[in-house]
N, C-alpha and C. Protein backbone atom coordinates (compact mmCIF):
# COMPACT_ATOMS: atom_id res chain seq x y z
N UNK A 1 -70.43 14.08 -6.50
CA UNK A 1 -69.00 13.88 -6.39
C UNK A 1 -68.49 13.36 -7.72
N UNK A 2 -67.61 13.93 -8.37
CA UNK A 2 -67.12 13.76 -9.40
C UNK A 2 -65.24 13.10 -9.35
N UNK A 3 -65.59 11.41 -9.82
CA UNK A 3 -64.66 10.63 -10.08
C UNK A 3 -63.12 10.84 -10.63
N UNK A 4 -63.67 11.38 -11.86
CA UNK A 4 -62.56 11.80 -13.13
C UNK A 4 -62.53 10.47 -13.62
N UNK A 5 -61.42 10.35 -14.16
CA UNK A 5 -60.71 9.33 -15.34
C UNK A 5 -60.48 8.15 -14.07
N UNK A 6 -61.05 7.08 -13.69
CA UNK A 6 -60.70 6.13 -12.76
C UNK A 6 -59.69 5.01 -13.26
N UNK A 7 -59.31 4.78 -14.20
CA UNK A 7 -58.70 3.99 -15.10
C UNK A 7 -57.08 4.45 -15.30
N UNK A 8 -57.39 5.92 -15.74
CA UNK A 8 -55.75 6.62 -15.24
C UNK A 8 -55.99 7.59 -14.76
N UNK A 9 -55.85 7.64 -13.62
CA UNK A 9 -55.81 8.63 -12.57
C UNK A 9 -54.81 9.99 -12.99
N UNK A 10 -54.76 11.24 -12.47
CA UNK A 10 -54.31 12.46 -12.66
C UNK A 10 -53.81 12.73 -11.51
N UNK A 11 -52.26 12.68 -11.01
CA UNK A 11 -51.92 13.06 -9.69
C UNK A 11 -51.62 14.44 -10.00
N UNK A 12 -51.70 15.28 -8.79
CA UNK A 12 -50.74 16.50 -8.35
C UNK A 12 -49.42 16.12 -8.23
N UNK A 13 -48.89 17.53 -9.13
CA UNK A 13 -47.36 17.53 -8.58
C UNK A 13 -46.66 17.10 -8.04
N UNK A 14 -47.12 17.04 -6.32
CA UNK A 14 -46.32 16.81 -5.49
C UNK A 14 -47.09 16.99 -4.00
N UNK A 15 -46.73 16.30 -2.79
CA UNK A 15 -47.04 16.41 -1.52
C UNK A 15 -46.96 17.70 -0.77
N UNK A 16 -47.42 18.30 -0.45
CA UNK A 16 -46.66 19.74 0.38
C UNK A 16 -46.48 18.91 2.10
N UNK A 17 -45.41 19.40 2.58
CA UNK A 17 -45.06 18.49 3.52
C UNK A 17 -46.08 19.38 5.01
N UNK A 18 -46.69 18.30 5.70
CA UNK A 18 -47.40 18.45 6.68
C UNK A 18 -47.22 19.78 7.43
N UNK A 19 -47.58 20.53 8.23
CA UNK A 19 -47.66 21.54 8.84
C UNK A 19 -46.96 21.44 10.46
N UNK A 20 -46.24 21.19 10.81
CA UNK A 20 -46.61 20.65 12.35
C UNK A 20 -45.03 21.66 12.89
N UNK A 21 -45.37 20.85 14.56
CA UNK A 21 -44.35 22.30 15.09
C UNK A 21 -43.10 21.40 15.26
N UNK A 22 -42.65 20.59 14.76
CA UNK A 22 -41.73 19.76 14.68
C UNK A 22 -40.90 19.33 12.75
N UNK A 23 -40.60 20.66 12.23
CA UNK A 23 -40.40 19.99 10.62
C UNK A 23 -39.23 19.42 10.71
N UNK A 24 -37.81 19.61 11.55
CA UNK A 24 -36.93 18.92 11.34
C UNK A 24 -37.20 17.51 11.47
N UNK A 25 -38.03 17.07 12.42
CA UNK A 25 -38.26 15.58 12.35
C UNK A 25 -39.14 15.13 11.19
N UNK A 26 -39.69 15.80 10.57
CA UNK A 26 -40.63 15.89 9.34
C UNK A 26 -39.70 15.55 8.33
N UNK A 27 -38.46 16.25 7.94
CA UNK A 27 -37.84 16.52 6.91
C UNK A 27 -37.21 14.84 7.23
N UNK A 28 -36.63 14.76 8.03
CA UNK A 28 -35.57 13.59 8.47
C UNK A 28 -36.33 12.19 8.35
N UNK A 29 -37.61 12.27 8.34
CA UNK A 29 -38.56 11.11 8.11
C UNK A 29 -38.67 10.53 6.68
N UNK A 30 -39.04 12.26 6.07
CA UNK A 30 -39.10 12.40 4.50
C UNK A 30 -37.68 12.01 3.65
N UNK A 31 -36.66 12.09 4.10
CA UNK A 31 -35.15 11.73 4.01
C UNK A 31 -34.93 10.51 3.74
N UNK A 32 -35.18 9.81 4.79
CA UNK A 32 -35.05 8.40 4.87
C UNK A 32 -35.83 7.74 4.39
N UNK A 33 -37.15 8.14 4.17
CA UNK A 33 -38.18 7.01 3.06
C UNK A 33 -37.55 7.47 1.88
N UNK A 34 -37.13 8.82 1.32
CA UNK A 34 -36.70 8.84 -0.14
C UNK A 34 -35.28 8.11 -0.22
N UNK A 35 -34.56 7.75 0.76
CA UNK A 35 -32.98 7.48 0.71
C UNK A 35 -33.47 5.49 0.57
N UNK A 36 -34.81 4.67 1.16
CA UNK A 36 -35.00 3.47 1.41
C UNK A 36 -35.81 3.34 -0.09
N UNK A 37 -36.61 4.25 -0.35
CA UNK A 37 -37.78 3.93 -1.58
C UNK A 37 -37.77 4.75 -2.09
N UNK A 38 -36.70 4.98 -3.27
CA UNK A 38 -36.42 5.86 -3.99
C UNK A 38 -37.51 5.97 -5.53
N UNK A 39 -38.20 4.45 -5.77
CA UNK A 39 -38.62 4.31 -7.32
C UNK A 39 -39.97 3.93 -7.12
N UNK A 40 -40.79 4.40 -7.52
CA UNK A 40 -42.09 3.90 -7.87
C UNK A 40 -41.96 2.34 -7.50
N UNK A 41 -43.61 2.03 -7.09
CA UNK A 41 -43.94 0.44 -6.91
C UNK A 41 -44.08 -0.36 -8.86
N UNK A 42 -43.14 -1.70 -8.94
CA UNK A 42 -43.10 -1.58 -10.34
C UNK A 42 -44.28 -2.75 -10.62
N UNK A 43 -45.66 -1.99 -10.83
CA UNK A 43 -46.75 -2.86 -11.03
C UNK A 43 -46.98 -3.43 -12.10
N UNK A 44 -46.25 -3.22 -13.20
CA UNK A 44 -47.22 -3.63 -14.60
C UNK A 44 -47.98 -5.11 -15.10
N UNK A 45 -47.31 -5.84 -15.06
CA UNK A 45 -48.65 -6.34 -15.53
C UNK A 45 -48.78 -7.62 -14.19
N UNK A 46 -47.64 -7.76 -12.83
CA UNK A 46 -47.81 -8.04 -12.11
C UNK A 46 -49.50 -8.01 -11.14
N UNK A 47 -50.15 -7.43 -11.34
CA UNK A 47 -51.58 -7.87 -10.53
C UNK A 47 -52.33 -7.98 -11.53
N UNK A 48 -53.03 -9.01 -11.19
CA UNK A 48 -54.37 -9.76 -12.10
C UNK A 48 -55.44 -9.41 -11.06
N UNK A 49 -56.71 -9.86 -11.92
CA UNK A 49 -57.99 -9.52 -11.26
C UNK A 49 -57.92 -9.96 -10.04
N UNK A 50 -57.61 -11.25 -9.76
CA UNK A 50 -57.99 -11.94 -8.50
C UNK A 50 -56.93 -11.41 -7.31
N UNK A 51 -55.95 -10.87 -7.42
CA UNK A 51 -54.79 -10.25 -6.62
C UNK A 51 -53.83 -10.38 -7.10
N UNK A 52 -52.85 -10.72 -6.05
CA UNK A 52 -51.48 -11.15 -6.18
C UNK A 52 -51.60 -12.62 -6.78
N UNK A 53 -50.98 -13.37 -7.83
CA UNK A 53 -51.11 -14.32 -8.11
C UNK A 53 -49.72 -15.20 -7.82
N UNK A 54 -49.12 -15.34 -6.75
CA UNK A 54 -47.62 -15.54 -6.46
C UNK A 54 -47.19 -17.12 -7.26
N UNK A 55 -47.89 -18.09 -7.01
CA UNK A 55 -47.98 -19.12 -7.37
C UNK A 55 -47.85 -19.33 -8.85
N UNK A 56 -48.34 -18.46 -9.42
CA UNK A 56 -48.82 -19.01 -10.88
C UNK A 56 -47.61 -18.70 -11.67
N UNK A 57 -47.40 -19.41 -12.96
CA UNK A 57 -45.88 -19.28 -14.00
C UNK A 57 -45.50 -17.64 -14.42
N UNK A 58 -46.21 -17.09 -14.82
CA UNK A 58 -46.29 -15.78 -15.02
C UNK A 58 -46.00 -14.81 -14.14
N UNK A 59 -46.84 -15.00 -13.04
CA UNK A 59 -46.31 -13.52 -11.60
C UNK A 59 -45.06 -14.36 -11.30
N UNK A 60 -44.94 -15.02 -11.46
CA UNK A 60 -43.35 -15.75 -10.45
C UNK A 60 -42.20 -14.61 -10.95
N UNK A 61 -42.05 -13.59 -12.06
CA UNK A 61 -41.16 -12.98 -12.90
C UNK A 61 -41.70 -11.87 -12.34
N UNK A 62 -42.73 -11.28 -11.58
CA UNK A 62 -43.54 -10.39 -10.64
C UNK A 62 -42.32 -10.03 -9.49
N UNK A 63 -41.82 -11.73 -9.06
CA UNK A 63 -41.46 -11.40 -7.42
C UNK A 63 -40.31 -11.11 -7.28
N UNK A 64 -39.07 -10.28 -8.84
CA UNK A 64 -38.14 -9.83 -8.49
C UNK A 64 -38.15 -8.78 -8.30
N UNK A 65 -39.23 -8.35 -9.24
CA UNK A 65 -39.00 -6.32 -8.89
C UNK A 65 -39.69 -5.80 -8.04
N UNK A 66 -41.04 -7.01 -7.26
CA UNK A 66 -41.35 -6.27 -6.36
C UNK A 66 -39.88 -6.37 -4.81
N UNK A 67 -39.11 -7.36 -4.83
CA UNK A 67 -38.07 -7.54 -3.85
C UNK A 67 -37.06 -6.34 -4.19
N UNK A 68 -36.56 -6.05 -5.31
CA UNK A 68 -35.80 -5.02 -5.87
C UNK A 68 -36.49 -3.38 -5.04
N UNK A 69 -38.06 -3.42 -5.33
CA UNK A 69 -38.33 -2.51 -4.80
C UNK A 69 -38.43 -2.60 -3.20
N UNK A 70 -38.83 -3.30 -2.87
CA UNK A 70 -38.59 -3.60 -1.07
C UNK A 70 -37.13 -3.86 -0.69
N UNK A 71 -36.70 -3.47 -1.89
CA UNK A 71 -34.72 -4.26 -1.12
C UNK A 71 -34.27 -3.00 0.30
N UNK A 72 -34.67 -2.00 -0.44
CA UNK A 72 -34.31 -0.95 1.47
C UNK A 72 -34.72 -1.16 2.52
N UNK A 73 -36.10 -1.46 2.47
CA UNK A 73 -37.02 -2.32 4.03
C UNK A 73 -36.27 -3.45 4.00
N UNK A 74 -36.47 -4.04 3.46
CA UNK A 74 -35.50 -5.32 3.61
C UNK A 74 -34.31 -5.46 4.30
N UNK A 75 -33.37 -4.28 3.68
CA UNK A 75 -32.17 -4.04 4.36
C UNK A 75 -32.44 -3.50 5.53
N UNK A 76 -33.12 -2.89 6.06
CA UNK A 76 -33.23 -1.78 7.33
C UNK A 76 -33.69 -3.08 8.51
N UNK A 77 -34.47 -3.95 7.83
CA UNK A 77 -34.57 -5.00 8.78
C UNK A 77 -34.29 -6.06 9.10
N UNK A 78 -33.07 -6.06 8.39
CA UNK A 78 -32.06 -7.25 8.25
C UNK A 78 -31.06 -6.55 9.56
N UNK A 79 -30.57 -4.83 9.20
CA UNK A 79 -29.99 -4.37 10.10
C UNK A 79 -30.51 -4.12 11.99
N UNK A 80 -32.25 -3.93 11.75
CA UNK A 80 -32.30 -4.29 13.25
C UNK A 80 -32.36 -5.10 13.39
N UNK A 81 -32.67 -6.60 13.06
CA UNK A 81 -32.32 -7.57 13.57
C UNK A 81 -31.41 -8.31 14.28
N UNK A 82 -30.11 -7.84 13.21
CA UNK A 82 -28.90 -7.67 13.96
C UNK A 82 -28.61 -6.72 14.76
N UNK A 83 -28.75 -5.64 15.24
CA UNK A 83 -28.89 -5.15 16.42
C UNK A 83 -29.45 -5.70 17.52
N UNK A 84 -31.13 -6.27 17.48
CA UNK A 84 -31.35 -6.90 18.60
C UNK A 84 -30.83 -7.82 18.81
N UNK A 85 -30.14 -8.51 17.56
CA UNK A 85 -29.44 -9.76 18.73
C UNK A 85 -28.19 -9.26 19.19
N UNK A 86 -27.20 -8.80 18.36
CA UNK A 86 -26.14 -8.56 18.47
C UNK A 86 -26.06 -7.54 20.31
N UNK A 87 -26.56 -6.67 20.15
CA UNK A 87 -26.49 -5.40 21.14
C UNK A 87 -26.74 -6.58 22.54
N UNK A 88 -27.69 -7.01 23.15
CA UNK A 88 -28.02 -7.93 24.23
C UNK A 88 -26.60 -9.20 24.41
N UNK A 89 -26.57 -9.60 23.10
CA UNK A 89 -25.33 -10.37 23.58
C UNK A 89 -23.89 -9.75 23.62
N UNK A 90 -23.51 -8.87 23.59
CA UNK A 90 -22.67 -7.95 23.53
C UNK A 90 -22.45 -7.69 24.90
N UNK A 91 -23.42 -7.33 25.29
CA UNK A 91 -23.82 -6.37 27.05
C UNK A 91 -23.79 -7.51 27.80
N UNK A 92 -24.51 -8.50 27.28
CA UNK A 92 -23.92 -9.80 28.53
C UNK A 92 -22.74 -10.68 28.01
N UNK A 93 -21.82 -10.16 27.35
CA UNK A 93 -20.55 -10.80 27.21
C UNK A 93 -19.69 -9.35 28.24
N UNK A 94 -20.11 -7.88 27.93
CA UNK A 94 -19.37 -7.87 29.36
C UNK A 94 -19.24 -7.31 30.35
N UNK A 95 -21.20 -7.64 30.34
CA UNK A 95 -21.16 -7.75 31.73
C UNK A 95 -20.88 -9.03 32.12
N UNK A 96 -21.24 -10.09 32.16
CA UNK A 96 -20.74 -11.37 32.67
C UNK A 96 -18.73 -11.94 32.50
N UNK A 97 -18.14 -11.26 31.10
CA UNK A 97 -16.46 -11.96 30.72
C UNK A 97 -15.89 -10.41 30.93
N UNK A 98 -16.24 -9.88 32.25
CA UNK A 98 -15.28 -8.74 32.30
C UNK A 98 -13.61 -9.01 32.17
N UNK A 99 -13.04 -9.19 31.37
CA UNK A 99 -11.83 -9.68 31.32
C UNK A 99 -10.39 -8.70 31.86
């Protein structure tokens, strides 16, 4: 089995999108991760040998762009959150203050 260059890797082009008997839900999946995570993960010199180093003076300048890059998850689950609460108290304001 032959490695290649492990140090810098050589991607393909591109993904060819899965095969299945459902592509509109395929496409609409593929949609929304490119519309939430549009940019590459921004690694550079953010991971050290030992991992994530969150604590230390240096990665602390790490934990904006990885939030920048999570800012769409972030948002998407800021928004259900507010749905689950919002939607339940909603429905028992009226069902219970039918006014």
């Amino acid at each position: 089995m032959e490695l290649g260059n492990v140090s810098q890797p050589v991607y393909n082009p591109g993904l060819e999108a899965p095969r299945s008997s459902t592509p509109g839900l395929v496409e609409m999946v593929h949609g929304f991760l490119r519309l939430v995570q549009p940019n590459a993960l921004p690694v550079g010199g953010c991971i050290v040998a030992g991992g994530w180093q969150w604590g230390r003076g240096a990665a602390r300048s790490c934990r904006v762009p990885v939030l920048v890059y999570e800012l769409g998850f972030l948002v998407c689950v800021a928004i259900g959150l507010l749905f689950i609460i919002l939607v339940p108290l909603v429905g028992c304001c009226f069902c219970c203050c039918r006014c």
